[in-house]
Protein backbone atom coordinates (compact mmCIF):
# COMPACT_ATOMS: atom_id res chain seq x y z
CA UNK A 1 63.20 97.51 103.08
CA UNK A 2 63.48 94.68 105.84
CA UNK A 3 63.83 92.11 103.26
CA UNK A 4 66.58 94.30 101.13
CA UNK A 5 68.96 94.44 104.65
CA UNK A 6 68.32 90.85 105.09
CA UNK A 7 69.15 89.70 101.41
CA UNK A 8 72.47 92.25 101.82
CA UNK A 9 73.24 89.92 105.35
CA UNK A 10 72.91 86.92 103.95
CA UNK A 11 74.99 87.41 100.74
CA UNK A 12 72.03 86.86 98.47
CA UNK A 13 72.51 91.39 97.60
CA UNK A 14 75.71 92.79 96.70
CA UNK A 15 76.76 96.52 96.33
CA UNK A 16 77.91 96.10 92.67
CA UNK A 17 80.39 99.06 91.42
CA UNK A 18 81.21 97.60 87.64
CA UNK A 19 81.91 94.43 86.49
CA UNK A 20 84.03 93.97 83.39
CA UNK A 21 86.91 91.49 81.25
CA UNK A 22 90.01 92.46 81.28
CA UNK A 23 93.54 90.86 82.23
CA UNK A 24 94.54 90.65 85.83
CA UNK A 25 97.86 92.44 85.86
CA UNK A 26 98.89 91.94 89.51
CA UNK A 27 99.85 89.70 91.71
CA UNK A 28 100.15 85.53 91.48
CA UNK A 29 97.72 85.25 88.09
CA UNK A 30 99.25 88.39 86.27
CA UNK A 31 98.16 87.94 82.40
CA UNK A 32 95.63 85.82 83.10
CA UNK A 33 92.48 86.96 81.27
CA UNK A 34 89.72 87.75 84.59
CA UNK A 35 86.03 89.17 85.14
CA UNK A 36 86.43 91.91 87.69
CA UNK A 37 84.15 92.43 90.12
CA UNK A 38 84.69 95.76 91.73
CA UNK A 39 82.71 95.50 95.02
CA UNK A 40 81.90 99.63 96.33
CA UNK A 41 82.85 100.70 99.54
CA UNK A 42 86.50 100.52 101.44
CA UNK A 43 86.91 100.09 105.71
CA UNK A 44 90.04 101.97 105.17
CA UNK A 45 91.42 105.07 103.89
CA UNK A 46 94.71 104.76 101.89
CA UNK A 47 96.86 108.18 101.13
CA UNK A 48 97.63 106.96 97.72
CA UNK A 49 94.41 105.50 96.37
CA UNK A 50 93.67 105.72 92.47
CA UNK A 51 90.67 103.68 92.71
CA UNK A 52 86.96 104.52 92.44
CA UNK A 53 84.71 102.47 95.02
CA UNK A 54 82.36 105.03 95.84
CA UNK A 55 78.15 104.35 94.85
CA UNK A 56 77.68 101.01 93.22
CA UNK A 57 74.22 99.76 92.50
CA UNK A 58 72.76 97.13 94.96
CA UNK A 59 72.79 94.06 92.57
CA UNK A 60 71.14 90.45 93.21
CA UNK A 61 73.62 87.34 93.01
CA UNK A 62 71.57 85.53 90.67
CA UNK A 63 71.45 88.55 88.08
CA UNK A 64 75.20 88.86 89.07
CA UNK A 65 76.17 85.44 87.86
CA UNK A 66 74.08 85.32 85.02
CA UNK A 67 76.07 88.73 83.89
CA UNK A 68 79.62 86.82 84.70
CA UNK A 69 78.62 83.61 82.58
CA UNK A 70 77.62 85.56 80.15
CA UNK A 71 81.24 87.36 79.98
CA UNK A 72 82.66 83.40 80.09
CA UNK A 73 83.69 83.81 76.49
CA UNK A 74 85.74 86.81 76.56
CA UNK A 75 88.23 85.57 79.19
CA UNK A 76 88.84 82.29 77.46
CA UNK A 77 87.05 78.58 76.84
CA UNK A 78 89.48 76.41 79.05
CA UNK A 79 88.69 74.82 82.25
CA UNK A 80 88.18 77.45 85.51
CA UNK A 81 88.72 81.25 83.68
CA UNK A 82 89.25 83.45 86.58
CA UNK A 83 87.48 85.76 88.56
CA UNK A 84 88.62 88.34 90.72
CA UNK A 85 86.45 89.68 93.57
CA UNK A 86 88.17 93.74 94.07
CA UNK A 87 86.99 96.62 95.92
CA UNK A 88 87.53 98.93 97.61
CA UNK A 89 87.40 95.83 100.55
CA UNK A 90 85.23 92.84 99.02
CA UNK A 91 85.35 91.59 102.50
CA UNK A 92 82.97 94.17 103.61
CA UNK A 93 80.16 92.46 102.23
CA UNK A 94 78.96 88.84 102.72
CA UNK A 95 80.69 87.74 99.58
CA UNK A 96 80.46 84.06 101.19
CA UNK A 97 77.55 82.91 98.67
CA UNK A 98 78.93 84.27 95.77
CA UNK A 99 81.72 82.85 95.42
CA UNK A 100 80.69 79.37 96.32
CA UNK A 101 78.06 79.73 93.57
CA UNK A 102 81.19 80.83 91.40
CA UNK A 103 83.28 78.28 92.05
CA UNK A 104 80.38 75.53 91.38
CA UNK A 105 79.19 77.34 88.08
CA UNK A 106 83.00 76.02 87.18
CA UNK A 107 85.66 79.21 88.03
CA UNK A 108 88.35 79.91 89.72
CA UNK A 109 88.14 83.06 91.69
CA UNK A 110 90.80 85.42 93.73
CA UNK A 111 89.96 88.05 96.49
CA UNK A 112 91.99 91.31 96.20
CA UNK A 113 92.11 92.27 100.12
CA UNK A 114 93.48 94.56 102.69
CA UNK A 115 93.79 91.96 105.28
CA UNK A 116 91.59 93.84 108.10
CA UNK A 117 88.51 92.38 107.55
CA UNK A 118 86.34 88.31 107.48
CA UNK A 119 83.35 86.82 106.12
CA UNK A 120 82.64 83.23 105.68
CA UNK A 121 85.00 81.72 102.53
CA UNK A 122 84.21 78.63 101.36
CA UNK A 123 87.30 76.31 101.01
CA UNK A 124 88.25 75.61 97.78
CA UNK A 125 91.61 74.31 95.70
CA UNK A 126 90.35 76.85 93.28
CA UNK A 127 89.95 79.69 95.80
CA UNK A 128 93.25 82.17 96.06
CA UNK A 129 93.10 85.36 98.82
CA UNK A 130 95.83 87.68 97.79
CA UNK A 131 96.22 90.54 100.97
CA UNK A 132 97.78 93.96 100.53
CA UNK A 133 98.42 94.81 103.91
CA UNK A 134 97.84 98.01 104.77
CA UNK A 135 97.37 98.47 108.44
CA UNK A 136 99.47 96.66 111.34
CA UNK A 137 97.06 93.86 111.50
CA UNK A 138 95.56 91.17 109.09
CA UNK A 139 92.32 89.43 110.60
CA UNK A 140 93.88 85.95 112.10
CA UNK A 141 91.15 84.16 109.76
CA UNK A 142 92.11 85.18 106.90
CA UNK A 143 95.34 85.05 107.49
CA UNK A 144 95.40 81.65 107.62
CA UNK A 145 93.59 81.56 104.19
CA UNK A 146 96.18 83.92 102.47
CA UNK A 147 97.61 82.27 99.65
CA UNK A 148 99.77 85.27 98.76
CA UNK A 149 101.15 88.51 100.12
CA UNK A 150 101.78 91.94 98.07
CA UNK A 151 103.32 95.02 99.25
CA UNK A 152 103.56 98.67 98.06
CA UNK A 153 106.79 100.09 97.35
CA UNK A 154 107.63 103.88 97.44
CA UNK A 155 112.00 104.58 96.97
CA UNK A 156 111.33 107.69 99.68
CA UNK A 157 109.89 105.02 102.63
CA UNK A 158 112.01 102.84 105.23
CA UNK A 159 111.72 98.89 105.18
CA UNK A 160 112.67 96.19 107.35
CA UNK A 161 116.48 95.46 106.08
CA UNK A 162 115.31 91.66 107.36
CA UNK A 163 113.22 90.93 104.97
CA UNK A 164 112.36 94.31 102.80
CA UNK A 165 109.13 94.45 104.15
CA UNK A 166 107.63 98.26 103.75
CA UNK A 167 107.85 99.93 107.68
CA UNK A 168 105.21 102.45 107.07
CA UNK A 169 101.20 101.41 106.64
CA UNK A 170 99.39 103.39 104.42
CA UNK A 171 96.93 104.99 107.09
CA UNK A 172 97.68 108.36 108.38
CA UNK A 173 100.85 107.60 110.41
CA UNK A 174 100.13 110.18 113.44
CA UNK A 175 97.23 107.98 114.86
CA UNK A 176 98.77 104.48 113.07
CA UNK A 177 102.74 104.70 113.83
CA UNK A 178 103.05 100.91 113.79
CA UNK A 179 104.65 98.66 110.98
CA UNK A 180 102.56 97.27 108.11
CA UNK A 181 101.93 93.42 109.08
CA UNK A 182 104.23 90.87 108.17
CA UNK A 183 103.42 88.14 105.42
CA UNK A 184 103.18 84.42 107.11
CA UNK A 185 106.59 82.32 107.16
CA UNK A 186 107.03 80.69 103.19
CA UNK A 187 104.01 81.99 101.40
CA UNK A 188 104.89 83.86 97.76
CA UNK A 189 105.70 87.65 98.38
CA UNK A 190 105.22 90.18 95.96
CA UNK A 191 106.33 93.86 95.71
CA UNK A 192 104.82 96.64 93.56
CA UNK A 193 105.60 100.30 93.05
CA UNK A 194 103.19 102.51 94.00
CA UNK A 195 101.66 104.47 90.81
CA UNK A 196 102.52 108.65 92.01
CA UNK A 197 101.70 109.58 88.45
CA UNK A 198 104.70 110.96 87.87
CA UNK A 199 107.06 109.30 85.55
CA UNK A 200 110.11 110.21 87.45
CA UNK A 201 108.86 109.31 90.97
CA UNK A 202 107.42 106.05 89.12
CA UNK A 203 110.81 105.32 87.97
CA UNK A 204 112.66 105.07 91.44
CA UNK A 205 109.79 103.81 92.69
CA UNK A 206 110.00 100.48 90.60
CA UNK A 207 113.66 100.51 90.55
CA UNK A 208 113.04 100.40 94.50
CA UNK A 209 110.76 97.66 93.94
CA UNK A 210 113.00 95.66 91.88
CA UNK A 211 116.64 96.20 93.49
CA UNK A 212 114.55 94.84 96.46
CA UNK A 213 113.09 91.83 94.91
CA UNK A 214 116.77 90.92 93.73
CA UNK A 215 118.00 91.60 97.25
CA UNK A 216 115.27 89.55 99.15
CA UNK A 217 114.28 86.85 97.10
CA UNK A 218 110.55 88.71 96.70
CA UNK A 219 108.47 88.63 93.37
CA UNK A 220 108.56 92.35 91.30
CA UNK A 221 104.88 92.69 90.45
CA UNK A 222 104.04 95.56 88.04
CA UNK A 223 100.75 96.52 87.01
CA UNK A 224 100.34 95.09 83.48
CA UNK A 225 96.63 96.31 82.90
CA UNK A 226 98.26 99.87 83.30
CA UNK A 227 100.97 99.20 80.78
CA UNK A 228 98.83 97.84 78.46
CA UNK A 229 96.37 100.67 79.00
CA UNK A 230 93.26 98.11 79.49
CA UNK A 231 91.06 99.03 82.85
């Protein structure tokens, strides 16, 4: 038991909830055919979340890369197919040594986070850390390693009329009444509607998102995956 908490510290374990191809559909590399990693477990606890973290198998990084190679040929046979570290938070774990043994095993891998959290990154040209805010704070680390920002847009909730920034973090507002954090000065900024299930409340909500992007100079991001009905 020691020797499974220390193998979990040091990186060398992960808590592994699936791992599959598909196309990313959000954010900076939307259409780009990925591996998904879907790391269990989430720090936070998000009114609106669609996403299943919860269990997850304790998985060694050498079985996990040997699974990822072997899914090499489904996302293409170019130079550095992508990989995207998800959660839940990925940053919860020591993800450190993973993704250095990624990156030299020849891909190019993005980290889907929420901002709140660090673990040792290794720096890389080939290394992209998209943050979702979702609380008033992003970890000043990783901020500094944020290569792009994307925000959550319902057509009911107040923004900044600055910069169309969302006002409202997703936490339960009572105990969190400050602003979601703001994106650093010049970096890419992207906005998505939020996914209510509900075609009508969908429908504002992305007309929200995209009368906004026009407005502010911000990036619409949809969620192609969902469109295309892929996971």
């Amino acid at each position: 038991m020691r020797s499974q908490s220390q193998g979990v510290k040091k990186g060398l374990l992960l808590k592994i909830k699936e791992v599959f191809p598909t196309i990313q559909g959000e954010g900076p590399l939307a259409g780009v055919p990925a591996v998904f990693i879907r790391l269990a477990g989430c720090n936070l606890k998000c009114w609106f979340c669609d996403t299943d973290f919860s269990g997850g198998k304790l998985t060694a990084v050498t079985a996990l890369i040997t699974e990822i190679n072997d899914l090499r040929w489904k996302v293409g046979v170019g130079d550095r197919p992508l990989v995207v570290l998800t959660g839940g938070e990925p940053l919860m774990q020591t993800v450190g040594p993973l993704v250095g043994t990624l990156l030299g095993h020849g891909w190019r891998v993005q980290i889907e986070t929420d901002g709140t959290l660090w673990t040792d990154l290794p720096e890389s040209e080939w290394l992209d850390v998209v943050c979702s805010p979702k609380t008033p704070k992003v970890h000043p680390y990783l901020r500094n390693r944020v290569t792009a920002w994307k925000y959550l847009i319902r057509h009911t909730e107040d923004y900044d009329r600055l910069d169309g920034i969302p006002i409202a973090n997703t936490q339960d507002l009572a105990k969190h009444p400050e602003p979601l954090a703001k994106p650093n000065r010049g970096a890419p900024v992207y906005l998505q509607p939020v996914d209510e299930e509900n075609v009508d409340t969908n429908y504002l909500n992305t007309q929200e998102a995209v009368a906004r992007s026009m407005e502010f100079g911000h990036r619409l991001c949809l969620q192609q995956h969902k469109i295309l009905g892929l996971p």
